[in-house]
C-alpha atoms as a PDB file:
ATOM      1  CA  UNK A   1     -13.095  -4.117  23.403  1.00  0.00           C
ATOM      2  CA  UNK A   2     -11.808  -6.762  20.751  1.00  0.00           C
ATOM      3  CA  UNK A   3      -9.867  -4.612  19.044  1.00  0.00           C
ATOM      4  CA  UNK A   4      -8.024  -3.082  22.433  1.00  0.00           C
ATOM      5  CA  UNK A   5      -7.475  -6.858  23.575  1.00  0.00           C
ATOM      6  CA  UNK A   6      -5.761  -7.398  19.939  1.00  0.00           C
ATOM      7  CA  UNK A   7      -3.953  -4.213  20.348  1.00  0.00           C
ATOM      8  CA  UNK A   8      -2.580  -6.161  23.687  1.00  0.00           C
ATOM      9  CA  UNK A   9      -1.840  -8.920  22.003  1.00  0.00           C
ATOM     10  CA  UNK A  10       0.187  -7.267  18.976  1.00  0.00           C
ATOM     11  CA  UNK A  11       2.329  -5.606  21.881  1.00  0.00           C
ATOM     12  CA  UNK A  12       5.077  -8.762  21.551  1.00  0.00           C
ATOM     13  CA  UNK A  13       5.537  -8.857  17.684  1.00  0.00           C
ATOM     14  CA  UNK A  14       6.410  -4.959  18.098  1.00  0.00           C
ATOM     15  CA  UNK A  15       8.831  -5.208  20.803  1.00  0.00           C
ATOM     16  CA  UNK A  16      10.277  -8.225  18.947  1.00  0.00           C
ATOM     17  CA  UNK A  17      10.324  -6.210  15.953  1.00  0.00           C
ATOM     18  CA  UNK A  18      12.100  -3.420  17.607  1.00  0.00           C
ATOM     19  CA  UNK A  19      14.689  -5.664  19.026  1.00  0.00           C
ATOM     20  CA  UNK A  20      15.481  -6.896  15.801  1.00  0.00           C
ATOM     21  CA  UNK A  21      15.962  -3.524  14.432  1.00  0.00           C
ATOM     22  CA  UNK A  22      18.588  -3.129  16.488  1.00  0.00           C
ATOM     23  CA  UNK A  23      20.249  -5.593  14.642  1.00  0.00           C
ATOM     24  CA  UNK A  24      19.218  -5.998  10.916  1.00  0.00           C
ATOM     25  CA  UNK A  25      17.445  -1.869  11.003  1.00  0.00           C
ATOM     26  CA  UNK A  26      14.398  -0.844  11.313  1.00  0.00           C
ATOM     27  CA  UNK A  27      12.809  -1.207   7.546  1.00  0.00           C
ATOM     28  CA  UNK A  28      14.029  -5.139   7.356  1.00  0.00           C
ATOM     29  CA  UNK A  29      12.753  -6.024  10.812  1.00  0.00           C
ATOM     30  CA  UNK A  30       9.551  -4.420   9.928  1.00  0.00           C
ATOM     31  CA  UNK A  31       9.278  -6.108   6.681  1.00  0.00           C
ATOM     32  CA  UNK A  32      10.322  -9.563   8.233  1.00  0.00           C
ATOM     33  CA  UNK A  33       7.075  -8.994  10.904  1.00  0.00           C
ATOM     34  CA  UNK A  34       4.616  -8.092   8.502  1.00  0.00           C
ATOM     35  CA  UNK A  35       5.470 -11.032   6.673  1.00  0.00           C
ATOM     36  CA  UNK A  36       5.229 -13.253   9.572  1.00  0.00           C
ATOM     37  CA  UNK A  37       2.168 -11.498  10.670  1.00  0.00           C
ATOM     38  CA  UNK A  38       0.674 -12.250   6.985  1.00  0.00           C
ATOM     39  CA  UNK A  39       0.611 -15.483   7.036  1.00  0.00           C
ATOM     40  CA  UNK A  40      -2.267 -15.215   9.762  1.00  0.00           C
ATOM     41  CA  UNK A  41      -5.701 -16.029   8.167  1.00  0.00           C
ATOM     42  CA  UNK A  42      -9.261 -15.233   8.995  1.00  0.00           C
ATOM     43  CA  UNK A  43     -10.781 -12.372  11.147  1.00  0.00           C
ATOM     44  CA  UNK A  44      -8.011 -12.789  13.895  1.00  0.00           C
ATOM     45  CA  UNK A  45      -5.425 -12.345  11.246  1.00  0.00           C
ATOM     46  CA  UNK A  46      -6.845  -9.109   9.739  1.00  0.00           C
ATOM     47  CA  UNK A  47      -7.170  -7.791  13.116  1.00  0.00           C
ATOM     48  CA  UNK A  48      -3.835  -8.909  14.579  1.00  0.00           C
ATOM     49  CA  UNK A  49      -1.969  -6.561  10.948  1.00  0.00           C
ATOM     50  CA  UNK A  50      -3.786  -3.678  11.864  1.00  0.00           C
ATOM     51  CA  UNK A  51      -3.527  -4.186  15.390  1.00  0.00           C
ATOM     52  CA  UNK A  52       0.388  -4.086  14.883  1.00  0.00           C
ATOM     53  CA  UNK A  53       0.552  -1.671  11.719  1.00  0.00           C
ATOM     54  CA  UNK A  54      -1.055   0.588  14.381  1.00  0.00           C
ATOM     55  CA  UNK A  55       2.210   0.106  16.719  1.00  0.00           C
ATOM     56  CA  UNK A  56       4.997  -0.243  13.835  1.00  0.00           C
ATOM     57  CA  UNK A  57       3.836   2.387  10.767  1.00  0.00           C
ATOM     58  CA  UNK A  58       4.256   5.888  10.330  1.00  0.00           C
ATOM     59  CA  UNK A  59      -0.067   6.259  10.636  1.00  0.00           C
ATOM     60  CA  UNK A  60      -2.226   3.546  10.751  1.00  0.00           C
ATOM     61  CA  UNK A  61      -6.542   4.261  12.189  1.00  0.00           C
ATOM     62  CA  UNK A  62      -7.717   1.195  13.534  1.00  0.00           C
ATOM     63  CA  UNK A  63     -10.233   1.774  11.010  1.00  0.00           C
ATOM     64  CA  UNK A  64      -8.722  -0.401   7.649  1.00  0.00           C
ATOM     65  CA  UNK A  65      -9.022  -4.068   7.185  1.00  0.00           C
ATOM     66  CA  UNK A  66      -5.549  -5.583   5.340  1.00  0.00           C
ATOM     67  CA  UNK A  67      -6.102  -8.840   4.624  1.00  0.00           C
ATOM     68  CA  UNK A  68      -3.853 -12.527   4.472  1.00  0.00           C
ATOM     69  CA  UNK A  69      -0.369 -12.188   3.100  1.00  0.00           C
ATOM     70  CA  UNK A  70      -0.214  -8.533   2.269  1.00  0.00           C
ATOM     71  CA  UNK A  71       3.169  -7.467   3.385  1.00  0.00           C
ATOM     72  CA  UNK A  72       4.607  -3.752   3.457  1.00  0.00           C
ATOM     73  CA  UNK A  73       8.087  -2.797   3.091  1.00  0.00           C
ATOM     74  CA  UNK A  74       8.994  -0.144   4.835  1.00  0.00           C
ATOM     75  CA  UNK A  75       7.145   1.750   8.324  1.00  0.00           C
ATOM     76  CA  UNK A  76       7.208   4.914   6.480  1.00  0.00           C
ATOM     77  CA  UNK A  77       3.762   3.946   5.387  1.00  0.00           C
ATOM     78  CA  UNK A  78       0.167   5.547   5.944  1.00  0.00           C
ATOM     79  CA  UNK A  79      -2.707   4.107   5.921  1.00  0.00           C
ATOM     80  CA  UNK A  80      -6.229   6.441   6.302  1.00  0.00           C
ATOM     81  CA  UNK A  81      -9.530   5.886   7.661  1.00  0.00           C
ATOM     82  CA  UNK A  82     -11.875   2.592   6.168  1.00  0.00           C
ATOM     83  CA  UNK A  83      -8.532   1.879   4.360  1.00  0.00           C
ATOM     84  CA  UNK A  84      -9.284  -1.914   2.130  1.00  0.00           C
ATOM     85  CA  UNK A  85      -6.227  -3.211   1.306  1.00  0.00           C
ATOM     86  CA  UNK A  86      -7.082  -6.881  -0.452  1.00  0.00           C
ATOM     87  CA  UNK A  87      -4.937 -10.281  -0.168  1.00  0.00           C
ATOM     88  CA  UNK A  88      -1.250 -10.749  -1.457  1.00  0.00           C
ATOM     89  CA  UNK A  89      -0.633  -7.123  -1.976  1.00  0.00           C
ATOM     90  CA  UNK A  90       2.839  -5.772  -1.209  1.00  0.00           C
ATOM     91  CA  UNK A  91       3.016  -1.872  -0.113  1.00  0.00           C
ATOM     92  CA  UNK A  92       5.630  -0.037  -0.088  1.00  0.00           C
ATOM     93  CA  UNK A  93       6.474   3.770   0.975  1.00  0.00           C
ATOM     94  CA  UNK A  94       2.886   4.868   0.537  1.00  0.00           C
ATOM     95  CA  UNK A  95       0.415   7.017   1.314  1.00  0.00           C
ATOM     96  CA  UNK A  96      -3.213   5.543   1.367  1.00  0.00           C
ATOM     97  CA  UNK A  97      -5.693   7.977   1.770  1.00  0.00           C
ATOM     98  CA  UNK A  98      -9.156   7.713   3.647  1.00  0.00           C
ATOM     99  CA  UNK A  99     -11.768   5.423   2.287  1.00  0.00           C
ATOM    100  CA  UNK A 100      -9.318   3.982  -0.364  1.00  0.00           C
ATOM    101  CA  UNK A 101      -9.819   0.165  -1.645  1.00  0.00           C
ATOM    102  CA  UNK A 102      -7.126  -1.712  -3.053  1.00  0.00           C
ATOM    103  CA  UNK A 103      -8.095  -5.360  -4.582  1.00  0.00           C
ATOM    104  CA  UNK A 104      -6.011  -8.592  -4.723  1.00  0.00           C
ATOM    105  CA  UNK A 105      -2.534  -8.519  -6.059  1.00  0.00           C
ATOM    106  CA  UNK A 106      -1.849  -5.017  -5.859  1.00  0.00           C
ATOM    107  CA  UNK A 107       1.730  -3.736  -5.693  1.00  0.00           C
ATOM    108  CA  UNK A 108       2.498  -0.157  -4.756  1.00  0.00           C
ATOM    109  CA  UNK A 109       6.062   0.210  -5.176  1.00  0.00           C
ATOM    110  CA  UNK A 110       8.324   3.338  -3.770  1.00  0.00           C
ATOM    111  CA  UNK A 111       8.082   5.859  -6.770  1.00  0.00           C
ATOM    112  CA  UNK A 112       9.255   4.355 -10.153  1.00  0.00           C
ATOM    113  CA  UNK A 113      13.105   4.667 -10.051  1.00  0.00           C
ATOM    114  CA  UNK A 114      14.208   2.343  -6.679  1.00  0.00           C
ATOM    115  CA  UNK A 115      16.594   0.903  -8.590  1.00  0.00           C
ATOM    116  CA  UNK A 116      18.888   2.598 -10.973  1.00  0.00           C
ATOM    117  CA  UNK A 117      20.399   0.732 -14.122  1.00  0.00           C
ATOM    118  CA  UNK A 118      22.402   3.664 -16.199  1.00  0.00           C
ATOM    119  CA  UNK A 119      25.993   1.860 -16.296  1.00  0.00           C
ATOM    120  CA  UNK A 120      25.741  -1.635 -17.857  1.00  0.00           C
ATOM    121  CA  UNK A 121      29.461  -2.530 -16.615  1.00  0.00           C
ATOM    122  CA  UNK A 122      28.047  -2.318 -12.834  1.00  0.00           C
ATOM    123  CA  UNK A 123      25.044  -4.767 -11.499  1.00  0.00           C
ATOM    124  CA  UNK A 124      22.034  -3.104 -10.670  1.00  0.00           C
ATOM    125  CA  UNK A 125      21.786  -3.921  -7.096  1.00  0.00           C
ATOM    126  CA  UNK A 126      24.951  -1.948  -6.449  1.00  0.00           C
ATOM    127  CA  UNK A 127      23.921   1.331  -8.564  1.00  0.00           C
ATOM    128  CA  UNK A 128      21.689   2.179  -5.999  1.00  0.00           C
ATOM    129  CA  UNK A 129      17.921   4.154  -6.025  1.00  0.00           C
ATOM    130  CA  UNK A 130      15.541   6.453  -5.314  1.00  0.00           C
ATOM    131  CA  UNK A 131      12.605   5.771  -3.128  1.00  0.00           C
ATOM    132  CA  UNK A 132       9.691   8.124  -3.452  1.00  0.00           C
ATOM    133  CA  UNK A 133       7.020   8.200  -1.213  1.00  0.00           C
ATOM    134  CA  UNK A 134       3.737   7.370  -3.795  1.00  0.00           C
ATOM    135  CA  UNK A 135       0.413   8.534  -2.919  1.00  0.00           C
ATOM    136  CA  UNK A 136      -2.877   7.310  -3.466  1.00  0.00           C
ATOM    137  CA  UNK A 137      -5.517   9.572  -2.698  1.00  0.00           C
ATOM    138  CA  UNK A 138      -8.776   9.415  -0.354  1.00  0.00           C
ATOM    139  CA  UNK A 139     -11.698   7.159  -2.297  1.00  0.00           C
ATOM    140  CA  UNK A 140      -9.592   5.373  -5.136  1.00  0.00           C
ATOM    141  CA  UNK A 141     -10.294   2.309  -6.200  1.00  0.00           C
ATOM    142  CA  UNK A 142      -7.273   0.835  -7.196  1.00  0.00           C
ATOM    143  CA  UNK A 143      -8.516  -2.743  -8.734  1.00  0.00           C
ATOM    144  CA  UNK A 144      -6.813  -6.691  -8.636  1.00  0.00           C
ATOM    145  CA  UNK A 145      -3.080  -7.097  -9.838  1.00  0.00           C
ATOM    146  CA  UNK A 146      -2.402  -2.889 -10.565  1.00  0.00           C
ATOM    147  CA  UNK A 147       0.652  -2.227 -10.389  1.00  0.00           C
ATOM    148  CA  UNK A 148       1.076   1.829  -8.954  1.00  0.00           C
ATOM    149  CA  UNK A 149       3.808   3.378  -9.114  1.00  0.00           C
ATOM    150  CA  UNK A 150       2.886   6.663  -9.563  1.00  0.00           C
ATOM    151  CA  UNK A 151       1.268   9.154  -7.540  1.00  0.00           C
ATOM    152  CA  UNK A 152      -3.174   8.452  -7.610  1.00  0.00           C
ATOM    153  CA  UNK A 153      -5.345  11.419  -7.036  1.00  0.00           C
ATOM    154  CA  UNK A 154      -8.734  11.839  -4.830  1.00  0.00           C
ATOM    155  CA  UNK A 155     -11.600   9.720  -6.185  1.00  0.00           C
ATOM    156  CA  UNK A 156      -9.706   7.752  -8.798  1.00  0.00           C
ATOM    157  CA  UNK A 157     -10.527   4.532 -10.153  1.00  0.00           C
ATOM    158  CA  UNK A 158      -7.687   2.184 -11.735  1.00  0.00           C
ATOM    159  CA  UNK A 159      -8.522  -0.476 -13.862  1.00  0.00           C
ATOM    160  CA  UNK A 160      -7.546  -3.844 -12.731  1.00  0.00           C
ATOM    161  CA  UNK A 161      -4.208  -5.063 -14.029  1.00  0.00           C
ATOM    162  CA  UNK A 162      -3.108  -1.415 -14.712  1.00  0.00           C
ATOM    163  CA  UNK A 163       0.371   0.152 -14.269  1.00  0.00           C
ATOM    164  CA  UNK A 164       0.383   3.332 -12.814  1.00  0.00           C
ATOM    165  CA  UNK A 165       3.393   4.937 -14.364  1.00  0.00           C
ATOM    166  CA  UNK A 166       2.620   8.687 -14.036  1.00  0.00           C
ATOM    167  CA  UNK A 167       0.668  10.453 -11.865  1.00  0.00           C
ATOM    168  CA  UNK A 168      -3.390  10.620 -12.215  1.00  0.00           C
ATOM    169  CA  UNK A 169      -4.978  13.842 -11.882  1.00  0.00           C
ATOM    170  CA  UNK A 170      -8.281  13.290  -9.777  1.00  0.00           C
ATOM    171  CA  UNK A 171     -11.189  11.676 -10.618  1.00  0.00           C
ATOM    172  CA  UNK A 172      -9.684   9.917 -13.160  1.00  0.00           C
ATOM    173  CA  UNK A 173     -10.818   6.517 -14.519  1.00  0.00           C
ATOM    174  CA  UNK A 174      -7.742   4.854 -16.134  1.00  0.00           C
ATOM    175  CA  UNK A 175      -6.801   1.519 -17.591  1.00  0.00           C
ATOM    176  CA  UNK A 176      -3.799   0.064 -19.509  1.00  0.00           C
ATOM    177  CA  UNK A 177      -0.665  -0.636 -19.184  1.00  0.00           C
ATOM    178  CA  UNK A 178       0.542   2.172 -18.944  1.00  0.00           C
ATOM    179  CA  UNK A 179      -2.305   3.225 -17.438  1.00  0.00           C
ATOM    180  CA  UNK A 180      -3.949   6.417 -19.381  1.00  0.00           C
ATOM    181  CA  UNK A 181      -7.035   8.337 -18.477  1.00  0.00           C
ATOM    182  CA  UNK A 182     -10.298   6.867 -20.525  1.00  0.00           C
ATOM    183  CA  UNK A 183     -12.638   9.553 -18.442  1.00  0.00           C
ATOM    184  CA  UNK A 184     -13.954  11.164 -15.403  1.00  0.00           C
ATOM    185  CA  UNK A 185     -15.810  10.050 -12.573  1.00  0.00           C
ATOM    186  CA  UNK A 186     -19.451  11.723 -12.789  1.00  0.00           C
ATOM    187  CA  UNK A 187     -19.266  12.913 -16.514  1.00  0.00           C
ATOM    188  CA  UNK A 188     -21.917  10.040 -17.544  1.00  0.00           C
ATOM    189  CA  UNK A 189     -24.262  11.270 -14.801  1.00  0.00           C
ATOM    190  CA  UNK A 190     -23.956  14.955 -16.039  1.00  0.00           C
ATOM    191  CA  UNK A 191     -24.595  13.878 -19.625  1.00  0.00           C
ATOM    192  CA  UNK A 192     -27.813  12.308 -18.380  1.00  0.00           C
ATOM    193  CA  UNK A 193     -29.259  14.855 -16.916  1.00  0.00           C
ATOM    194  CA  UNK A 194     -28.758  17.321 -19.597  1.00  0.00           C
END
């Protein structure tokens, strides 16, 4: 009942939000609201996000919690079931699968080239980019201040203040910057019982 009365409530940022698209398009309105909506602490806060990353992204379950100031960049997003996405994080085109945890400080950018810088006689913010949609599989634990920016598979766990800077293959346990694969989830429990 909460939740559907938040849902209610959430209803006026996203018709705001798609007002302003109109004007400024639809990625910098919807980064502009989730910054707003951010700044919202507490229980209300958490449910108010996910109440209006429900309405704005690309998939969103009711079922995640993203806590105070984590903004997202662009609605292409998706976010799974029992989704934790911790405090001050900043997401952008992703693809969180179920049961996924992400601690404080995490950044997911768009795939590792958005911003090409080839020719040094032209400034980088006019040689353009690629953004890649990165995904980050179902029951990863992706720990504080990571930085991913590479594709995570199922089950993975990312040591905290990693860089992700090629894809993990699943089950992986990596650390580093870059990140590189120190083991496998579940090979100490089959050693021990052999």
């Amino acid at each position: 009942m909460l939740k559907a009365f938040v849902l209610v409530c959430a209803v006026p940022f996203y018709v705001l939000h798609r007002l302003e698209a109109l004007a400024l398009g639809r990625e910098r309105s919807f980064a502009g609201m989730t910054q707003l909506l951010a700044l919202l602490p507490g229980v209300y806060g958490v449910l108010l996000r996910v109440a209006f990353l429900r309405l704005a992204l690309h998939g969103c379950t009711p079922a995640c919690v993203v806590e105070f100031m984590t903004t997202f960049v662009t609605p292409r997003t998706v976010i799974g079931r029992n989704v934790y996405i911790g405090a001050y994080c900043n997401i952008g085109h992703a693809d969180i699968g179920d049961d996924s945890l992400l601690g404080t400080h995490v950044m997911v950018t768009s795939g590792k080239q958005t911003h090409f810088f080839d020719d040094p006689d032209v400034p980088i913010r006019l040689q353009g980019g690629r953004d890649e949609c990165v995904r980050i599989g179902r029951d990863c634990w992706i720990g504080n201040g990571a930085i991913v920016m590479a594709d995570v598979g199922d089950g993975c766990v990312v040591a905290a203040g990693s860089v992700v800077a090629e894809a993990l293959p699943p089950y992986s346990i990596a650390a580093g910057i870059p990140a590189r694969v120190l083991g496998r989830r579940g090979e100490r429990r089959g050693r021990e019982a052999a």
